[in-house]
Protein backbone atom coordinates (compact mmCIF):
# COMPACT_ATOMS: atom_id res chain seq x y z
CA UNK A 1 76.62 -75.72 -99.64
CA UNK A 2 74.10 -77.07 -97.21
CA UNK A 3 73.77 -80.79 -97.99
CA UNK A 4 73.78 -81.56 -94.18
CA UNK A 5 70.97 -79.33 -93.52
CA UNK A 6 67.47 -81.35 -92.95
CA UNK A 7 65.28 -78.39 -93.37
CA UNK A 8 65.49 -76.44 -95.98
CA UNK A 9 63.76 -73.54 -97.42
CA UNK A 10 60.36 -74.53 -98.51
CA UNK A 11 61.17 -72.59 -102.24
CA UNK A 12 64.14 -74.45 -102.64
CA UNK A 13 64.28 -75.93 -105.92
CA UNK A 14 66.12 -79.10 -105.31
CA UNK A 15 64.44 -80.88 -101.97
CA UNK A 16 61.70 -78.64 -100.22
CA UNK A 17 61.66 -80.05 -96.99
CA UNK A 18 57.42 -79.99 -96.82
CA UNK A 19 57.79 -82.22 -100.15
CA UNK A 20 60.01 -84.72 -98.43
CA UNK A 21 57.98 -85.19 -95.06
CA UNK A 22 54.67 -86.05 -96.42
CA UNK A 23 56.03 -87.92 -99.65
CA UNK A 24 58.38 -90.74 -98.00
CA UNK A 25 55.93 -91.75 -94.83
CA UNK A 26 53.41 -92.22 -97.73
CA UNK A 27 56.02 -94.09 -99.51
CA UNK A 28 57.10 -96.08 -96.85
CA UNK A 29 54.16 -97.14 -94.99
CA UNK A 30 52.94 -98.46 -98.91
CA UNK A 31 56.34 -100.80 -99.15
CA UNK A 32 56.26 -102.29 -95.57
CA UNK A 33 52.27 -102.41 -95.80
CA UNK A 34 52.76 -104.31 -99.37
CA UNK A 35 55.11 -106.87 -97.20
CA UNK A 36 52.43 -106.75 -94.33
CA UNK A 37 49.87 -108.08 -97.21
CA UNK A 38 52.28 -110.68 -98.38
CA UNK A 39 52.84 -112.50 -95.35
CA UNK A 40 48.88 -112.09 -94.76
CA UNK A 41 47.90 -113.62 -97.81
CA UNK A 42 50.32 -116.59 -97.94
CA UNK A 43 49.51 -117.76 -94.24
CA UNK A 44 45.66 -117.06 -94.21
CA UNK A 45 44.90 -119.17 -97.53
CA UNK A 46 43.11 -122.33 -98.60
CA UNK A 47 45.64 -124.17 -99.73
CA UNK A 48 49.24 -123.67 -101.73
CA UNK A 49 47.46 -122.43 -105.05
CA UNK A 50 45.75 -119.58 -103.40
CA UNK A 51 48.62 -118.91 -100.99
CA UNK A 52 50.87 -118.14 -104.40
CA UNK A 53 48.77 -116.51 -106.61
CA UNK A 54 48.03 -114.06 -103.25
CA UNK A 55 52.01 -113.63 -102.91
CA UNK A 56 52.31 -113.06 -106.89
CA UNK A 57 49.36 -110.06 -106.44
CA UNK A 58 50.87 -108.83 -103.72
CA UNK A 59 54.35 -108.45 -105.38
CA UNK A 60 52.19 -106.73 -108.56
CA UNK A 61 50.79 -104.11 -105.80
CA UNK A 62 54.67 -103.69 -104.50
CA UNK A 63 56.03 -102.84 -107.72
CA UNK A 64 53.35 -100.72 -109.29
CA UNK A 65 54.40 -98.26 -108.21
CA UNK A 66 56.84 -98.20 -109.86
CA UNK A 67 55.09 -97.70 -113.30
CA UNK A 68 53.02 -95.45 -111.73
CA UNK A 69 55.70 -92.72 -110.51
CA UNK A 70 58.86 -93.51 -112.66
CA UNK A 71 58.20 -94.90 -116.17
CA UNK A 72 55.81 -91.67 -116.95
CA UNK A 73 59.33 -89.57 -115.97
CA UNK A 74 61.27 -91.70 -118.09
CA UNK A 75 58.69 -91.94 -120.68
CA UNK A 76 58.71 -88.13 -120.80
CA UNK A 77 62.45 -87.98 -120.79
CA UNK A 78 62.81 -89.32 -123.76
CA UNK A 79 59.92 -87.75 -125.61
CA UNK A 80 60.64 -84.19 -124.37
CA UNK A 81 64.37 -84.36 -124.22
CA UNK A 82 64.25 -80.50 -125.00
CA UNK A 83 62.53 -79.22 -122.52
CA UNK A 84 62.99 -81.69 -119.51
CA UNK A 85 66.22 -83.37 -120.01
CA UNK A 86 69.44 -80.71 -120.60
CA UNK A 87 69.33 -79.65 -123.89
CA UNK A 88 72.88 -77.93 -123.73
CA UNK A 89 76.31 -78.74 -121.65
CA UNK A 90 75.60 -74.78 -119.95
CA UNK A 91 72.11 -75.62 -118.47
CA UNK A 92 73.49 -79.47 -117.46
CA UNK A 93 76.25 -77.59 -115.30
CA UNK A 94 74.08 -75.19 -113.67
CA UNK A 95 71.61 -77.75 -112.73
CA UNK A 96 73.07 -81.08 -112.28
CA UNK A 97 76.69 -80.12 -111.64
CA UNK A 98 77.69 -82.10 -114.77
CA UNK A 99 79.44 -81.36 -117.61
């Protein structure tokens, strides 16, 4: 009903609004900081050995989070499909809006 809203309640179950604004300026200065480090190690090596194995460490710092955050959710998905995932159609409706 209020999808256009910004700020919502901070009980709300689907996006508390406190939740969003501290998680995605974390998030987002981590993904253009990861680029930051890219550039920084590619033009400030020794030669073209160092300046790709520092790009290839930086991309494994841009992506790990990645296995941090979402395989564990996944992960747990599929080992607790009972309890997390929606263990009947009635459940699925109310909270997903999916049959």
């Amino acid at each position: 009903p209020y999808w256009g809203n910004m700020f919502r309640p901070l009980d709300d179950p689907g996006y508390p609004w406190l939740g969003l604004w501290t998680t995605l300026p974390i998030m987002g200065v981590w993904y253009w900081c990861t680029d930051q480090v890219i550039v920084q190690r590619a033009l400030g090596a020794k030669n073209n050995v160092h300046a790709k194995a520092g790009s290839i460490l930086a991309g494994f710092l841009k992506i790990l989070p990645i296995f941090i955050m979402v395989m564990p959710g996944m992960i747990a998905r599929v080992l607790y499909a009972d309890s997390i995932a929606c263990p009947d159609p009635e459940s699925c409706v109310y909270h997903c809006d999916n049959e």
